[in-house]
C-alpha atoms as a PDB file:
ATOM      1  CA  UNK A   1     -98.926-150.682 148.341  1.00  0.00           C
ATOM      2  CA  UNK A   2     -97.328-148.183 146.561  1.00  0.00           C
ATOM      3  CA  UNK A   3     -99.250-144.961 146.448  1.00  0.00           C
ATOM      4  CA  UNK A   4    -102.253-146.101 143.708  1.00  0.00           C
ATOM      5  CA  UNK A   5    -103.887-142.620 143.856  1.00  0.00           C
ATOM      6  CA  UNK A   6    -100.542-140.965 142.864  1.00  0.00           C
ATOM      7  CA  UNK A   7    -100.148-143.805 139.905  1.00  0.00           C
ATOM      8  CA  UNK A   8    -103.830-143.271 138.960  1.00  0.00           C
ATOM      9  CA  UNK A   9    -103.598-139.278 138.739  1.00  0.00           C
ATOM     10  CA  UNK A  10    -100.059-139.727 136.682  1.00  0.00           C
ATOM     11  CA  UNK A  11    -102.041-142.637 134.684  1.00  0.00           C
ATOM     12  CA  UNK A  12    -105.058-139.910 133.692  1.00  0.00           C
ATOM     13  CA  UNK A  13    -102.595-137.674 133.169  1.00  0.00           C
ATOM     14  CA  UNK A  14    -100.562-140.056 130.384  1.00  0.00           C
ATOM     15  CA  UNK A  15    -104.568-140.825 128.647  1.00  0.00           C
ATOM     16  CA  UNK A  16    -104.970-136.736 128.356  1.00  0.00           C
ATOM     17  CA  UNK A  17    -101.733-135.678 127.020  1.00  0.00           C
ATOM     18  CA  UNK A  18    -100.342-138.820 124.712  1.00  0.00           C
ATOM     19  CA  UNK A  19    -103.560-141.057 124.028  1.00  0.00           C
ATOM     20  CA  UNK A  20    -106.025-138.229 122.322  1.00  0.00           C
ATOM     21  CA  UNK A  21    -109.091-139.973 124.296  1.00  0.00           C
ATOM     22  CA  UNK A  22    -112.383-138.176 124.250  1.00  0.00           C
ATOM     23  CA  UNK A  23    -113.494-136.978 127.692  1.00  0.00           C
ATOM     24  CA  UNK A  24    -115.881-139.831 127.975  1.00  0.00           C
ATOM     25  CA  UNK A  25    -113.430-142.915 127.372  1.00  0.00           C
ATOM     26  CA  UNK A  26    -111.246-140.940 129.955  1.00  0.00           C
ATOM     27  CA  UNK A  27    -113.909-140.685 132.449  1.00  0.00           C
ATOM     28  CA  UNK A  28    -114.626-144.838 131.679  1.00  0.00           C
ATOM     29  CA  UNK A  29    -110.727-145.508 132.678  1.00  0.00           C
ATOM     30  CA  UNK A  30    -110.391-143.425 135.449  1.00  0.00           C
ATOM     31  CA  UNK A  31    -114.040-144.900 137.017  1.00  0.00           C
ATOM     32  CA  UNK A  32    -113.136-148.555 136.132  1.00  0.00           C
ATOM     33  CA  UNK A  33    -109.790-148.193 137.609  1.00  0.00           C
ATOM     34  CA  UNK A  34    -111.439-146.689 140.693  1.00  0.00           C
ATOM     35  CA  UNK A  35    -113.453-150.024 141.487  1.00  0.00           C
ATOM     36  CA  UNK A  36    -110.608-152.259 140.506  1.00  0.00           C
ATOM     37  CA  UNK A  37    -108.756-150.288 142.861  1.00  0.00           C
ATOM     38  CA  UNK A  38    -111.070-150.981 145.966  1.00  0.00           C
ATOM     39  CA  UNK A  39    -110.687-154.963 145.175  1.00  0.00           C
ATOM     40  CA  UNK A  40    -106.974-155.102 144.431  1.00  0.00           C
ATOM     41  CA  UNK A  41    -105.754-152.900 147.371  1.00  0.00           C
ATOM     42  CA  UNK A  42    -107.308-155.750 149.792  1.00  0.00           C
ATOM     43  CA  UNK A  43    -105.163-158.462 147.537  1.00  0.00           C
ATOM     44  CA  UNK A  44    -101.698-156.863 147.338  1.00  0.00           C
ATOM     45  CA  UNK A  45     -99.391-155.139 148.954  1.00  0.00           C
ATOM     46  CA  UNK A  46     -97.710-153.686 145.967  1.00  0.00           C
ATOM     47  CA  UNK A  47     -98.283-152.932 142.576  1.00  0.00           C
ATOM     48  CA  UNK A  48     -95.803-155.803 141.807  1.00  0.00           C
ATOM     49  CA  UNK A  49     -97.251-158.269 143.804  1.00  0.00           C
ATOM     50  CA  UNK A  50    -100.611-158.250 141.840  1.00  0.00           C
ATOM     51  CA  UNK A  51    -101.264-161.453 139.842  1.00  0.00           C
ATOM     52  CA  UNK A  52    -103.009-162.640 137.073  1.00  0.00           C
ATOM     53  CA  UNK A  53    -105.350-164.582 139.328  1.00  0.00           C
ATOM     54  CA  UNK A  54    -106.303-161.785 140.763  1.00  0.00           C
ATOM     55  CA  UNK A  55    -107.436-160.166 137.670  1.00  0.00           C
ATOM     56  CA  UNK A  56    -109.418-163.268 136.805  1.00  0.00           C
ATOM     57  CA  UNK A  57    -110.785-163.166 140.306  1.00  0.00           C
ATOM     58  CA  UNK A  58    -111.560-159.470 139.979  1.00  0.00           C
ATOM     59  CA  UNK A  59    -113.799-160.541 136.331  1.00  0.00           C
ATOM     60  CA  UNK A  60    -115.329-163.047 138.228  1.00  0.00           C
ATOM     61  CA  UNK A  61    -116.928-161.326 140.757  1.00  0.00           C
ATOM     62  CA  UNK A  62    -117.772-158.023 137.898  1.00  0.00           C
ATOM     63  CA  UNK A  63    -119.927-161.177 136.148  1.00  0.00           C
ATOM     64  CA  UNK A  64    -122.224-161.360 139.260  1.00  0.00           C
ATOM     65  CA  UNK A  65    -122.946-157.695 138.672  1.00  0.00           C
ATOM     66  CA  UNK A  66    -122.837-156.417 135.392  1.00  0.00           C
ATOM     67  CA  UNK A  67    -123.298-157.122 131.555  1.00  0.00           C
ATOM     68  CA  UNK A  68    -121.136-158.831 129.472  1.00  0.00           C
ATOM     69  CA  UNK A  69    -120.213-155.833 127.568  1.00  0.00           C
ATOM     70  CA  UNK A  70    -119.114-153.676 130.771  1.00  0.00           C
ATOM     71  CA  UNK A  71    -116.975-156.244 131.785  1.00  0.00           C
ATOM     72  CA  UNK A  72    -114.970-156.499 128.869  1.00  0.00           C
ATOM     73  CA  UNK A  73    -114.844-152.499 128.683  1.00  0.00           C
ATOM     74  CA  UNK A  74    -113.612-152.806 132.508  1.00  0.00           C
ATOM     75  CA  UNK A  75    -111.158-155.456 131.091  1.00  0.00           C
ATOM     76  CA  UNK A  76    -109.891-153.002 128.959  1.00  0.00           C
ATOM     77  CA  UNK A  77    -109.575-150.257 131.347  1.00  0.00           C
ATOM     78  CA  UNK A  78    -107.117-152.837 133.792  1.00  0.00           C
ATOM     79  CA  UNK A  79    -105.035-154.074 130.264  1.00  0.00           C
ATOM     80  CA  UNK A  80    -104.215-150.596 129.176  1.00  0.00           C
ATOM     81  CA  UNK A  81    -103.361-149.719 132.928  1.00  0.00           C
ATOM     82  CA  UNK A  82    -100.589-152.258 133.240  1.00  0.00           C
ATOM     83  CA  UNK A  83     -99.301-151.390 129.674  1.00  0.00           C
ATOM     84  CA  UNK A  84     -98.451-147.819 131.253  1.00  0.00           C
ATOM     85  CA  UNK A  85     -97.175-149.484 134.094  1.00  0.00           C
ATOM     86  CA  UNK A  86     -94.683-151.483 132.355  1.00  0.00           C
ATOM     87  CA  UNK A  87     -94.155-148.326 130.089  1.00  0.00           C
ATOM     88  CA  UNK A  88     -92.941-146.213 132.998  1.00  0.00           C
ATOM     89  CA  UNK A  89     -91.146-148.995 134.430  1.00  0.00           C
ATOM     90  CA  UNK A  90     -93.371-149.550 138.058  1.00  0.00           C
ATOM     91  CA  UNK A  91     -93.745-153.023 137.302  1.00  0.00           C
ATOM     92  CA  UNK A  92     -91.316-155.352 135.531  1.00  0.00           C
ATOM     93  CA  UNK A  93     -93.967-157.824 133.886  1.00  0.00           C
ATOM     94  CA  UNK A  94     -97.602-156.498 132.208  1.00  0.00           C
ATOM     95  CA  UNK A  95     -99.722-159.487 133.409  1.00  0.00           C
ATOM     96  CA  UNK A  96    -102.429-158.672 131.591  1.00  0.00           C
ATOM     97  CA  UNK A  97    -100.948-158.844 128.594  1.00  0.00           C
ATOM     98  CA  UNK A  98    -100.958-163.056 127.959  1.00  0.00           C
ATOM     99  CA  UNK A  99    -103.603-163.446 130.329  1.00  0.00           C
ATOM    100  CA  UNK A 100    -104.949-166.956 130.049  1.00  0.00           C
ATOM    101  CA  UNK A 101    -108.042-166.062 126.792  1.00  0.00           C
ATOM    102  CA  UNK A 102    -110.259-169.283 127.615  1.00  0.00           C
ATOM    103  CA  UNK A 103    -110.867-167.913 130.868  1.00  0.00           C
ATOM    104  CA  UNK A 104    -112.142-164.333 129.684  1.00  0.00           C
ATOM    105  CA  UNK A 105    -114.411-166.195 127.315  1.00  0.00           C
ATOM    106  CA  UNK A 106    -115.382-168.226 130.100  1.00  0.00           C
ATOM    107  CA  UNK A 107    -115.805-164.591 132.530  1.00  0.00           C
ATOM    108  CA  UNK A 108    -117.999-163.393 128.516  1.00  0.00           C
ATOM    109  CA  UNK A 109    -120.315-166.024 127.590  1.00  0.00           C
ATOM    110  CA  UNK A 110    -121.322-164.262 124.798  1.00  0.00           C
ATOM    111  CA  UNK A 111    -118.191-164.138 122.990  1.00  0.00           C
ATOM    112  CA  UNK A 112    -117.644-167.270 120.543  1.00  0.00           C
ATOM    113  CA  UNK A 113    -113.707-168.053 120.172  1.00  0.00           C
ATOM    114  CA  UNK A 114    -112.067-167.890 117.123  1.00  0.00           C
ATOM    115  CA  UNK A 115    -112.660-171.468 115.989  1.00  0.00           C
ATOM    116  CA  UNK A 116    -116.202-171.281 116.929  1.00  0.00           C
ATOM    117  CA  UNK A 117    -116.741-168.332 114.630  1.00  0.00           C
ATOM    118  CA  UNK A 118    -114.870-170.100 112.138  1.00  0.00           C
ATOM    119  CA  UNK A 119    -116.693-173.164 112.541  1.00  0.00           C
ATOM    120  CA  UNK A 120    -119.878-171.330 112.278  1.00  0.00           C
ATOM    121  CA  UNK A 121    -119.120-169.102 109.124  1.00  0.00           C
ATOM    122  CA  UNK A 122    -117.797-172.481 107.360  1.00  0.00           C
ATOM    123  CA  UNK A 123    -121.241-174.278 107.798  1.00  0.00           C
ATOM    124  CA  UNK A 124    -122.834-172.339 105.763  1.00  0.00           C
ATOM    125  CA  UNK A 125    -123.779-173.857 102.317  1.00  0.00           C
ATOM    126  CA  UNK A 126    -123.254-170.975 100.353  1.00  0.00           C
ATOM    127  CA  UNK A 127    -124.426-172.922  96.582  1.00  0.00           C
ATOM    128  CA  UNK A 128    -127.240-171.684  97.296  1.00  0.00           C
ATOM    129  CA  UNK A 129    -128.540-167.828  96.876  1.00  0.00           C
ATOM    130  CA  UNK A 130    -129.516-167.683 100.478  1.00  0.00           C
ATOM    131  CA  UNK A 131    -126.595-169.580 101.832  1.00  0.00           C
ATOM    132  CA  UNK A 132    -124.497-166.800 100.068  1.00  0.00           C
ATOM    133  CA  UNK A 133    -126.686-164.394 101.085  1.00  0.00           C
ATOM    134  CA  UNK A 134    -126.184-165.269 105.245  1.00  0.00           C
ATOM    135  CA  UNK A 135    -122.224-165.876 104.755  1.00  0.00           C
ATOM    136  CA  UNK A 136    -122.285-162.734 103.141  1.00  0.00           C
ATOM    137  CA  UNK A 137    -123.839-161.280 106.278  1.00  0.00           C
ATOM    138  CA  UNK A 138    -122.367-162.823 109.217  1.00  0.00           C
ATOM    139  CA  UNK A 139    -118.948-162.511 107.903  1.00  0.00           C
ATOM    140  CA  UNK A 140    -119.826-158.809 107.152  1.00  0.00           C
ATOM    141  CA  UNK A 141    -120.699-158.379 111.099  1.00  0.00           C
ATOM    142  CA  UNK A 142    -117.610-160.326 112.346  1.00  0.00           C
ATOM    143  CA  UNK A 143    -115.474-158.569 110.158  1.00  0.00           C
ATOM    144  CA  UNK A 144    -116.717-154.806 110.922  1.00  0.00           C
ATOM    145  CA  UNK A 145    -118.455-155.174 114.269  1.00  0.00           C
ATOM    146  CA  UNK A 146    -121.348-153.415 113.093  1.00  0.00           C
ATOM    147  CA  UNK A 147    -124.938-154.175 114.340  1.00  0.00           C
ATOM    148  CA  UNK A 148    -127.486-156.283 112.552  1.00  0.00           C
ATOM    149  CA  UNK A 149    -129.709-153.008 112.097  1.00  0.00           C
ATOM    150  CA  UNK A 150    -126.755-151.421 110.312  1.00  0.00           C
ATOM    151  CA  UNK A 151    -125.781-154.851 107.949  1.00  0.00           C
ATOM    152  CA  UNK A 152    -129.237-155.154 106.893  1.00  0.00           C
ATOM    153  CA  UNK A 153    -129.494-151.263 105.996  1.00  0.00           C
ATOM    154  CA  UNK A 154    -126.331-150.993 103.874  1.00  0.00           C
ATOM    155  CA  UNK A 155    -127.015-150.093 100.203  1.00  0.00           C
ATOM    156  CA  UNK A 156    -124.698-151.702  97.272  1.00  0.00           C
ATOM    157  CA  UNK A 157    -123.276-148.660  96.449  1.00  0.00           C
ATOM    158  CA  UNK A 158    -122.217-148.206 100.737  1.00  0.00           C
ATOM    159  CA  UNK A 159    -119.322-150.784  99.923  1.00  0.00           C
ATOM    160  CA  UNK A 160    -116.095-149.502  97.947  1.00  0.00           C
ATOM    161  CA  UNK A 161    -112.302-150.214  98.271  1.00  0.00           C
ATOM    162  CA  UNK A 162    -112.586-152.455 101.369  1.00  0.00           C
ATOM    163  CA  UNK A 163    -114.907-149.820 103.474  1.00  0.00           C
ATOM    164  CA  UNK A 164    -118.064-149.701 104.417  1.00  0.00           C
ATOM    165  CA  UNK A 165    -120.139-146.759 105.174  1.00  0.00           C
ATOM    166  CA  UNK A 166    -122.461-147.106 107.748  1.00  0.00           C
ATOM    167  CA  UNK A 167    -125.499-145.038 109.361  1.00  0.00           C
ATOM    168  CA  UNK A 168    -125.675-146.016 112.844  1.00  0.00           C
ATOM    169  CA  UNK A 169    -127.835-144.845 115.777  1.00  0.00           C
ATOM    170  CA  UNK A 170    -129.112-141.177 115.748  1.00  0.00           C
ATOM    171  CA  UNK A 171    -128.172-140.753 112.124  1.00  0.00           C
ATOM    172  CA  UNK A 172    -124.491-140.679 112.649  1.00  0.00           C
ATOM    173  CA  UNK A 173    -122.207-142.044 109.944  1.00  0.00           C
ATOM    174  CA  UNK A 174    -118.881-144.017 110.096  1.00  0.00           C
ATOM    175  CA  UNK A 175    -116.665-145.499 107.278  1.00  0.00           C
ATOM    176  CA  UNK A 176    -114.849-149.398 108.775  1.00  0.00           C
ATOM    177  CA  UNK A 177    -112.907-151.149 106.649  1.00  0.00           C
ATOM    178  CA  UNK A 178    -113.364-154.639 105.659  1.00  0.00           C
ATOM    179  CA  UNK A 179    -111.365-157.650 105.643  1.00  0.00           C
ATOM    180  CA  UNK A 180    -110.359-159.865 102.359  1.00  0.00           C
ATOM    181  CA  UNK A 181    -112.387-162.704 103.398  1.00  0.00           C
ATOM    182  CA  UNK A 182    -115.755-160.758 103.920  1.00  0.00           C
ATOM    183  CA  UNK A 183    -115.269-158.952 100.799  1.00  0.00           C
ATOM    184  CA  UNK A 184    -114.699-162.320  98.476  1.00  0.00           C
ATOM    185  CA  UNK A 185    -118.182-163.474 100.465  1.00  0.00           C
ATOM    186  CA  UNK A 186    -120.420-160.551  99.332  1.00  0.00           C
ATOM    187  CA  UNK A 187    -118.608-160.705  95.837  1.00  0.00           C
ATOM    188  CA  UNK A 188    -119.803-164.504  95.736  1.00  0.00           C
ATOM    189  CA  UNK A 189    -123.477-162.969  96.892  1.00  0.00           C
ATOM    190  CA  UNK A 190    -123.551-160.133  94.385  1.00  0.00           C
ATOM    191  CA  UNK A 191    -122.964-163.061  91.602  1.00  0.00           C
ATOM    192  CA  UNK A 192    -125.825-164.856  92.848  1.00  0.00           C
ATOM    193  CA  UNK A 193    -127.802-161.839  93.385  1.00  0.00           C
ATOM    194  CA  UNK A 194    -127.421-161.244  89.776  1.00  0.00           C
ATOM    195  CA  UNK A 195    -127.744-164.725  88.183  1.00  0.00           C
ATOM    196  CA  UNK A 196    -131.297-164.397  90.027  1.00  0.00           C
ATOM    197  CA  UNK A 197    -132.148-160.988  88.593  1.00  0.00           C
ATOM    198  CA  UNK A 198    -133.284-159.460  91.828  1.00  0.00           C
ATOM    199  CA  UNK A 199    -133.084-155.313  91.980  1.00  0.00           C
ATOM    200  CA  UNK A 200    -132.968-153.313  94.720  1.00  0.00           C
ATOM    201  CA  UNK A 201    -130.971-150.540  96.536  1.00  0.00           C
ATOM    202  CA  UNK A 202    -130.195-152.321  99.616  1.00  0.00           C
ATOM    203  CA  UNK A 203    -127.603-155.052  99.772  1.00  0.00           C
ATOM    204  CA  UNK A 204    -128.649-157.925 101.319  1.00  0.00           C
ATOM    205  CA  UNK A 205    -132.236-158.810  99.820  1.00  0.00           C
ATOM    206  CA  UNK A 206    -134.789-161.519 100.056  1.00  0.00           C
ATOM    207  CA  UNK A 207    -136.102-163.930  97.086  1.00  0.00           C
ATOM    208  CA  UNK A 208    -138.921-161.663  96.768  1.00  0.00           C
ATOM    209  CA  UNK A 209    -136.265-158.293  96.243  1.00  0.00           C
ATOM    210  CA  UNK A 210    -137.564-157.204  99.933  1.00  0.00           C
ATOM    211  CA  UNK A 211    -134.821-155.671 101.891  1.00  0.00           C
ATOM    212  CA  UNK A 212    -133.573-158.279 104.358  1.00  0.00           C
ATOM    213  CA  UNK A 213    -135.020-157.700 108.134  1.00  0.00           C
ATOM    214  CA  UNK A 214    -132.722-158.429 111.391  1.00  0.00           C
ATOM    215  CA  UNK A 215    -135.798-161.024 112.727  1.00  0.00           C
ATOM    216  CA  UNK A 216    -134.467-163.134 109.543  1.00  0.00           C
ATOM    217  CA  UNK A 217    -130.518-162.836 110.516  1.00  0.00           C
ATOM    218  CA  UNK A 218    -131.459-163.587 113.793  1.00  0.00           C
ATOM    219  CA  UNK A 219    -133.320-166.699 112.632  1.00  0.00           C
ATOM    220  CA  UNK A 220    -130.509-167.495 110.715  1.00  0.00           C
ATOM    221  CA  UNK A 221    -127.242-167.611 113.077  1.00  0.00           C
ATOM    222  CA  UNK A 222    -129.377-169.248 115.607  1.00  0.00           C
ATOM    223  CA  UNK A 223    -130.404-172.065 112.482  1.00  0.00           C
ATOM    224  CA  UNK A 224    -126.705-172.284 112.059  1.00  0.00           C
ATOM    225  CA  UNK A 225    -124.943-172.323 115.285  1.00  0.00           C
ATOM    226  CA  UNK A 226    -126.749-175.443 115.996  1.00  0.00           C
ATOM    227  CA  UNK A 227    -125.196-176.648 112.581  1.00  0.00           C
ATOM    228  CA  UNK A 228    -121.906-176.071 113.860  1.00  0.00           C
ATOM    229  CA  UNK A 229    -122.593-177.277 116.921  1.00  0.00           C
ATOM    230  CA  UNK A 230    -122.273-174.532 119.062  1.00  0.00           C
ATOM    231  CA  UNK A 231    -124.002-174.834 122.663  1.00  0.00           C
ATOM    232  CA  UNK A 232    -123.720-170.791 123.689  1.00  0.00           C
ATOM    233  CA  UNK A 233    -126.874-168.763 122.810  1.00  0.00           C
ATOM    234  CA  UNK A 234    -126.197-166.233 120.512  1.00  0.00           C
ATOM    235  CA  UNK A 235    -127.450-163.542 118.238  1.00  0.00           C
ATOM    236  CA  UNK A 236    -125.900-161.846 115.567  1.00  0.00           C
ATOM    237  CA  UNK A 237    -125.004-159.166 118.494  1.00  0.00           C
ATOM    238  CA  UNK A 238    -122.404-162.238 119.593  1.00  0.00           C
ATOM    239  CA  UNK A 239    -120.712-161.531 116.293  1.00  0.00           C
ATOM    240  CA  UNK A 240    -120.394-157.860 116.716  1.00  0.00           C
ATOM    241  CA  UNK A 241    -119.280-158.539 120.770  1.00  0.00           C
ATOM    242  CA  UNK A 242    -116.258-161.552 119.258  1.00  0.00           C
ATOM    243  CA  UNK A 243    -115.356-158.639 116.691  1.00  0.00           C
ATOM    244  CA  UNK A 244    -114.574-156.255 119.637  1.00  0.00           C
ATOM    245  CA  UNK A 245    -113.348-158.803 121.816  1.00  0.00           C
ATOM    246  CA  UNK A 246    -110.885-160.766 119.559  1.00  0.00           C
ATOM    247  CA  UNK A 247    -109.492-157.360 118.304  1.00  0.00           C
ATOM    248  CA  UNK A 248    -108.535-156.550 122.279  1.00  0.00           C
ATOM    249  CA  UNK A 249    -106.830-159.652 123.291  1.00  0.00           C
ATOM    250  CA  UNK A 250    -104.836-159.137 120.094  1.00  0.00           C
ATOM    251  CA  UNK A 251    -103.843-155.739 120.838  1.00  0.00           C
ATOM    252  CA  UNK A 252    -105.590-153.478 119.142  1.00  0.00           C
ATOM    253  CA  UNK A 253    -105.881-149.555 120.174  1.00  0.00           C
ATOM    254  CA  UNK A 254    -109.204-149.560 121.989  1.00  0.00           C
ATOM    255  CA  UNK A 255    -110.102-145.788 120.786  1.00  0.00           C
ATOM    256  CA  UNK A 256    -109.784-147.704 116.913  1.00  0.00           C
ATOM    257  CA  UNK A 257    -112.434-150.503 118.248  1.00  0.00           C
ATOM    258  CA  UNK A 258    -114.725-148.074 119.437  1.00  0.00           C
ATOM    259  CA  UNK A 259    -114.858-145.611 115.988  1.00  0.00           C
ATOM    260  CA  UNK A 260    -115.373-149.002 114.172  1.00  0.00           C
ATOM    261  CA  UNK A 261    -118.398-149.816 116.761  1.00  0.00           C
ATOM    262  CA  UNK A 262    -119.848-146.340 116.467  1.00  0.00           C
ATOM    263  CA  UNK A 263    -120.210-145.719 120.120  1.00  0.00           C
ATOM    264  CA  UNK A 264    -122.291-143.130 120.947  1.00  0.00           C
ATOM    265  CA  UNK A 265    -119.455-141.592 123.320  1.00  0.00           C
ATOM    266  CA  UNK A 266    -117.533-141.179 120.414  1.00  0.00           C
ATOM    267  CA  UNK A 267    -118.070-138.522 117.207  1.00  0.00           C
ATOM    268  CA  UNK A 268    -117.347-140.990 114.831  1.00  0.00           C
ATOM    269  CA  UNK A 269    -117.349-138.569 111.418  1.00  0.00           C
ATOM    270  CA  UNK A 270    -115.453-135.879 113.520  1.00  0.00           C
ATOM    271  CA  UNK A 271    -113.148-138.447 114.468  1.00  0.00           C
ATOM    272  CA  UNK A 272    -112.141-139.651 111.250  1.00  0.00           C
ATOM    273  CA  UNK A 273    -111.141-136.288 109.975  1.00  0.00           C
ATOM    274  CA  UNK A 274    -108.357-136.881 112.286  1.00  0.00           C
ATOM    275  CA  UNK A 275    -107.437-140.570 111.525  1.00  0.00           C
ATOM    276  CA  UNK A 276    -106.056-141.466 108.363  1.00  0.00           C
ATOM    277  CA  UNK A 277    -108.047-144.555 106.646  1.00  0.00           C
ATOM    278  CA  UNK A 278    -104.570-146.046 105.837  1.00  0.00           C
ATOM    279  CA  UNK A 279    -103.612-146.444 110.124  1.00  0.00           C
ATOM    280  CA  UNK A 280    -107.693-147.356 110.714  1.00  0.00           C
ATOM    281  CA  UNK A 281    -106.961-150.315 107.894  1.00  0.00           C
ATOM    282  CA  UNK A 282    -103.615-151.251 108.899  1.00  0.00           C
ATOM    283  CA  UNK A 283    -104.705-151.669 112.640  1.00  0.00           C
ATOM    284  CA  UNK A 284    -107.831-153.957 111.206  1.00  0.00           C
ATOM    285  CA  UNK A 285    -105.051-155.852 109.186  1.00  0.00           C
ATOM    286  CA  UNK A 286    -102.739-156.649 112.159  1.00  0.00           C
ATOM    287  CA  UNK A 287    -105.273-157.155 114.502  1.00  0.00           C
ATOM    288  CA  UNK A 288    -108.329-159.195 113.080  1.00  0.00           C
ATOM    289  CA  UNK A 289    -108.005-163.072 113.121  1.00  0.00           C
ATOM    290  CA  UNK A 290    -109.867-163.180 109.678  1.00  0.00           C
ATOM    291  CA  UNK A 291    -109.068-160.982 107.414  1.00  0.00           C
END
């Protein structure tokens, strides 16, 4: 095979110079790259004689061994290696880049496809004031990735011109934008929230004006994936993991995905003094199946 460690060095090189990647997300490339190097140098030859199946067959053995989420960051790693490899021309096809999606899902149980979130959001009866209330939510979460601790402490005044500012783990705030169809669903809520007279700070709310917990949204997506007739187990986290996952297979900048998360490897409010809100929202646009 060609000489992989020379690629790799000139591949690290590429991610410090032209990608703006904190040291952290470099260090996750270079490592992943490392173990799919190990596998893929027993499979090929050459750089062009590695196949999609071998990718797949690469996931497949990963599942044995770690987490769903680690996977898909791995997955990541290996996708944004062959786009520099097509880039500077040392392969002629990137076959990671229409690799068959059904299989991934199958390689991430945890990750509903498109039509299953879809399915899932459009069960919801939202005539009544806590069927707007849980559309309001879960399409909040699929739209923004955020985690259920983070959708159930957003305040009404949190959400302005298609943002969201969130307060994630250790106290760290991030601003991720929102998409059309998540806004019209809290505007629906905030109707209902009104027509029932119920004050409070915090957004999503119970009956009783108590601030809504994540034991209740749990409760709640489990109630109505079996609605929608969805066999997977999930959790609201399953929303959060689609958000992420649906946003890679359709391209999107992996640094983006992770601000919007809040990773803790990456200073979100630092970070966005260097993006502009106009690329962050025009990269959501593009990329998000729904919004």
């Amino acid at each position: 095979m060609q000489d992989l460690d020379f690629v790799l060095k000139n591949f690290e090189a590429y991610i410090r110079s032209e990608r703006a990647l904190s040291e952290n997300t470099i260090d996750a490339y270079i490592r992943d790259l490392n173990f799919f190097k190990k596998f893929i140098e027993k499979k090929a030859s050459q750089l062009q004689d590695i196949s999609k199946d071998h990718i797949v067959e690469y996931l497949k053995i990963l599942k044995s061994k770690y987490a769903s989420a680690s996977i898909c960051r791995m997955f990541v790693s290996i996708k944004v290696f062959f786009r520099f490899l097509k880039k500077e021309d040392i392969i002629k096809v990137d076959i990671s880049k229409n690799l068959d999606v059904p299989k991934i899902w199958q390689l991430l149980p945890n990750v509903l496809s498109f039509t299953e979130v879809d399915n899932l959001l459009n069960i919801i009866d939202t005539t009544s004031f806590i069927g707007s209330r849980d559309k309001a939510i879960l399409e909040l979460i699929y739209a923004t990735g955020i985690r259920v601790s983070e959708a159930c402490n957003i305040k009404k005044d949190d959400i302005s011109d298609g943002f969201v500012k969130v307060l994630g783990k250790g106290n760290k705030q991030r601003i991720v934008p929102i998409g059309k169809k998540a806004i019209q669903s809290i505007k629906e809520y905030l109707l209902k929230l009104k027509e029932k007279k119920i004050e409070n700070e915090f957004l999503f709310v119970s009956l009783k004006a108590k601030k809504v917990s994540r034991v209740t949204v749990w409760k709640q997506i489990k109630f109505y994936a079996k609605k929608a007739d969805i066999e997977k187990e999930i959790s609201p986290h399953t929303l959060r993991h689609s958000f992420a996952t649906h946003l890679l297979e359709n391209g999107a900048d992996l640094r983006l995905i992770q601000e919007m998360l809040g990773h803790a490897d990456i200073s979100t409010t630092d970070r966005y003094t260097h993006i502009c809100k106009a690329h962050v929202k025009k990269s959501f646009d593009n990329f998000h199946p729904r919004p």
